[in-house]
C-alpha atoms as a PDB file:
ATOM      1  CA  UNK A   1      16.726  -1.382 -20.782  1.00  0.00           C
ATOM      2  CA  UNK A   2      13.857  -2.767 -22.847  1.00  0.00           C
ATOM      3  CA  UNK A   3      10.286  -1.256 -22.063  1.00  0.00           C
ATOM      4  CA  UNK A   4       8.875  -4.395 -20.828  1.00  0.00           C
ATOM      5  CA  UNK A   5       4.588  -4.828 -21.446  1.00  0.00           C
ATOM      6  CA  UNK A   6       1.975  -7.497 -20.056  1.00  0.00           C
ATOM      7  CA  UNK A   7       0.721  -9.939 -22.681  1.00  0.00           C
ATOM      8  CA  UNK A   8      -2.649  -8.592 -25.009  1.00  0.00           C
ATOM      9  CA  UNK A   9      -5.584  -8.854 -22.829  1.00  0.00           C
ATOM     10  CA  UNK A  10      -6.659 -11.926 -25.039  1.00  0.00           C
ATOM     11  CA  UNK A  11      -4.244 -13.640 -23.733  1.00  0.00           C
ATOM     12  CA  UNK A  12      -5.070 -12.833 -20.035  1.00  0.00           C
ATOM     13  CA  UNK A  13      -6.860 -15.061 -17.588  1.00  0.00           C
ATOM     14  CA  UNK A  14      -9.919 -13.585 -16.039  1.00  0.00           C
ATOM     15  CA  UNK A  15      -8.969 -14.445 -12.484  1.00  0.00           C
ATOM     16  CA  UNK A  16      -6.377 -16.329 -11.048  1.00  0.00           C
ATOM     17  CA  UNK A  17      -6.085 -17.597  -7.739  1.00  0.00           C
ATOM     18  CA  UNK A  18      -3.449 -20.109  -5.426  1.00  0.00           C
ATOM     19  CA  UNK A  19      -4.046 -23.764  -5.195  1.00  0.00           C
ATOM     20  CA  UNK A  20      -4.614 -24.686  -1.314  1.00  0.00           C
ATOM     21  CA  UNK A  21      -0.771 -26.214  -1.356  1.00  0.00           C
ATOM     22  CA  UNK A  22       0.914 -23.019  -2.674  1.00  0.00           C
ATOM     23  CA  UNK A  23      -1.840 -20.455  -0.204  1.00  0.00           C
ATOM     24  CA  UNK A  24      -0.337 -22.880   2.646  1.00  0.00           C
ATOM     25  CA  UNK A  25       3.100 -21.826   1.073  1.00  0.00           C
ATOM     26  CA  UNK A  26       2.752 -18.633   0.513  1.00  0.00           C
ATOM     27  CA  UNK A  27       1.334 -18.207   4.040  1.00  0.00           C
ATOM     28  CA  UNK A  28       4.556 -19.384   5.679  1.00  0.00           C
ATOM     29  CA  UNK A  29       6.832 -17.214   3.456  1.00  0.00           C
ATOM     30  CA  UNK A  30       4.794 -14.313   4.338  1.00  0.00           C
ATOM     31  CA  UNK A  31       5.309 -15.360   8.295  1.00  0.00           C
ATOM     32  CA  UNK A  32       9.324 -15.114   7.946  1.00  0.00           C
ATOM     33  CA  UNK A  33       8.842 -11.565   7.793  1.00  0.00           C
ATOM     34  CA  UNK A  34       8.388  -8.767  10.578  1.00  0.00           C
ATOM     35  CA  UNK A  35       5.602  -7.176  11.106  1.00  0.00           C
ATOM     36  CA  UNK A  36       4.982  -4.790   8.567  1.00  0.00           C
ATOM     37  CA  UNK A  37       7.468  -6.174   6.498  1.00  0.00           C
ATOM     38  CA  UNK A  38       5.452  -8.495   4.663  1.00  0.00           C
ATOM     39  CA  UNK A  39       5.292  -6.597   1.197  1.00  0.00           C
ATOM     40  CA  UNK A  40       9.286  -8.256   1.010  1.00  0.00           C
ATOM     41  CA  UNK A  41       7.943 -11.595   0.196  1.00  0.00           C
ATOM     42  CA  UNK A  42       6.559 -10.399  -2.941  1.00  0.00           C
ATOM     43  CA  UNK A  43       9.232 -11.599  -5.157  1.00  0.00           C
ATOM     44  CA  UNK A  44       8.777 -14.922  -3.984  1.00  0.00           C
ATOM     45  CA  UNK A  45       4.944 -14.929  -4.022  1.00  0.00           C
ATOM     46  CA  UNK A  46       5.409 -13.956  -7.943  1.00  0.00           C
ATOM     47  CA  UNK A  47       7.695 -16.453  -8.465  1.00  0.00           C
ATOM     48  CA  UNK A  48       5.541 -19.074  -7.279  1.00  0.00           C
ATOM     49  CA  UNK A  49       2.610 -17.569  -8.947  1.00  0.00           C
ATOM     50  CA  UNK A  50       4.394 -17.602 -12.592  1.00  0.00           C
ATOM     51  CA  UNK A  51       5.735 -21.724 -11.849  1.00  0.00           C
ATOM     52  CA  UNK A  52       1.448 -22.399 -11.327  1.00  0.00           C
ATOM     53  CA  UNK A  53       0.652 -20.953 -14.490  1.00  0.00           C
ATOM     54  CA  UNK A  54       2.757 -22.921 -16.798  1.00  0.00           C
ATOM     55  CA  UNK A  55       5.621 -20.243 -16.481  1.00  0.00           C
ATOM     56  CA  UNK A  56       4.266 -16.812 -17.196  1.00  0.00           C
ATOM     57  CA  UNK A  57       2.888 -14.144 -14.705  1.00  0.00           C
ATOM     58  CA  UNK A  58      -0.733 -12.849 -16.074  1.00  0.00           C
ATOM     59  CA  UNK A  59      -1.750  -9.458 -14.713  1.00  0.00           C
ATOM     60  CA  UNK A  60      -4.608 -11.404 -12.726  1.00  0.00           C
ATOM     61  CA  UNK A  61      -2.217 -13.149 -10.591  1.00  0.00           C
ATOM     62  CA  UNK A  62       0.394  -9.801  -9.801  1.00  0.00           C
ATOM     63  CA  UNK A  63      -2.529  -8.156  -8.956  1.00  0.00           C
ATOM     64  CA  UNK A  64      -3.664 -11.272  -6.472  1.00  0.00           C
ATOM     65  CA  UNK A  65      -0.156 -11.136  -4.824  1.00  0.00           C
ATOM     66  CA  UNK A  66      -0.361  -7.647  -4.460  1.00  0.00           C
ATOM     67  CA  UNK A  67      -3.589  -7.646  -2.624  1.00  0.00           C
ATOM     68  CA  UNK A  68      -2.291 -10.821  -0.077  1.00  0.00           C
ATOM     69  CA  UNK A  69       0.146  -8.657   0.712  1.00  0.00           C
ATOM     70  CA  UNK A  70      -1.682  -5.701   1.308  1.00  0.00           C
ATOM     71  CA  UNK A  71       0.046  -3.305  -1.174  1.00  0.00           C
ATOM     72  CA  UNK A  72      -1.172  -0.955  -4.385  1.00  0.00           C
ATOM     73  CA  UNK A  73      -1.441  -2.897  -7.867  1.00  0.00           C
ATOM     74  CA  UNK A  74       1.477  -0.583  -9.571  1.00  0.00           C
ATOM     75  CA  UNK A  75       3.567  -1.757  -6.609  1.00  0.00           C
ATOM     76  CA  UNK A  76       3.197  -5.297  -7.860  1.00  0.00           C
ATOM     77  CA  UNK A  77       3.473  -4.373 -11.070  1.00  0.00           C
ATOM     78  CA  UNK A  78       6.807  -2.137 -11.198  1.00  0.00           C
ATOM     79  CA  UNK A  79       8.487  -5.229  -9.414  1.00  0.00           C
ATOM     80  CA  UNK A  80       7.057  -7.651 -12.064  1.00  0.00           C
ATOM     81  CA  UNK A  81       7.689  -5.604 -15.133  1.00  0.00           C
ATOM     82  CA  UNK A  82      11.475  -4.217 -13.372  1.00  0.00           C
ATOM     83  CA  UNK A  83      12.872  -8.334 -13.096  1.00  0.00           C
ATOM     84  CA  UNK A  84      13.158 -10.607 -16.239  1.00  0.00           C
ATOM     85  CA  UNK A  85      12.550 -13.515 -14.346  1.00  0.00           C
ATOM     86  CA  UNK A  86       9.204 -12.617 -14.369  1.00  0.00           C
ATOM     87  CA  UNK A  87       7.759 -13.627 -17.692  1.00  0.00           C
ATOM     88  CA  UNK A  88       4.914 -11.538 -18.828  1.00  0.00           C
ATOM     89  CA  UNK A  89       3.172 -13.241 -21.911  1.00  0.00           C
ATOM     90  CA  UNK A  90       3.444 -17.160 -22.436  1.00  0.00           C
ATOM     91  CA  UNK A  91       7.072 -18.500 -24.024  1.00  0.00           C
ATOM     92  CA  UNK A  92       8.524 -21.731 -24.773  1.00  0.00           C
ATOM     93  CA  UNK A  93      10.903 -23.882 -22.600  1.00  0.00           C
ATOM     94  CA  UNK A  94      13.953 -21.478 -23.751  1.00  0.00           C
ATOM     95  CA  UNK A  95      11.885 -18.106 -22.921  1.00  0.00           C
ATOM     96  CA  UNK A  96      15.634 -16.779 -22.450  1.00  0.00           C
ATOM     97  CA  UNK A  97      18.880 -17.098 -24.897  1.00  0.00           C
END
């Protein structure tokens, strides 16, 4: 497996947060889960996060789903850098041949 690295930091937004539609979203996908289960809806939360920023995941907005859900940074950031779905610097429509 491929070492897999977060685009340069000039590339990086300084901040990124949730429109009000996807927070309202998010909030309900965290609610299907038990109590202190809620760190399983991370995938999901990343997944929305990348589709609002034209299709990549900047480090700004793993680290902003990591702290909604209440869990460390590196948590967030092993899952994002362990799934290719995740795209970590900005691509083209065909990211993936």
């Amino acid at each position: 497996m491929a070492v897999r690295r977060l685009a340069p930091p000039s590339l990086q937004p300084k901040d990124f947060s949730f429109t009000a539609e996807n927070a309202a979203w998010a909030k309900k996908q965290i609610e299907k889960y038990p109590a202190g289960r809620q760190q399983s809806a991370i995938i999901p939360l990343l997944w929305r996060a990348q589709e609002q920023n034209g299709g990549w995941l900047p480090e700004a907005a793993i680290r902003h789903v990591g702290e909604m859900l209440g869990i460390a940074h590196i948590r967030a950031l092993e899952i994002a850098t362990f799934y290719t779905m995740f795209l970590l610097e900005p691509c083209g429509k065909k990211a993936h041949i």
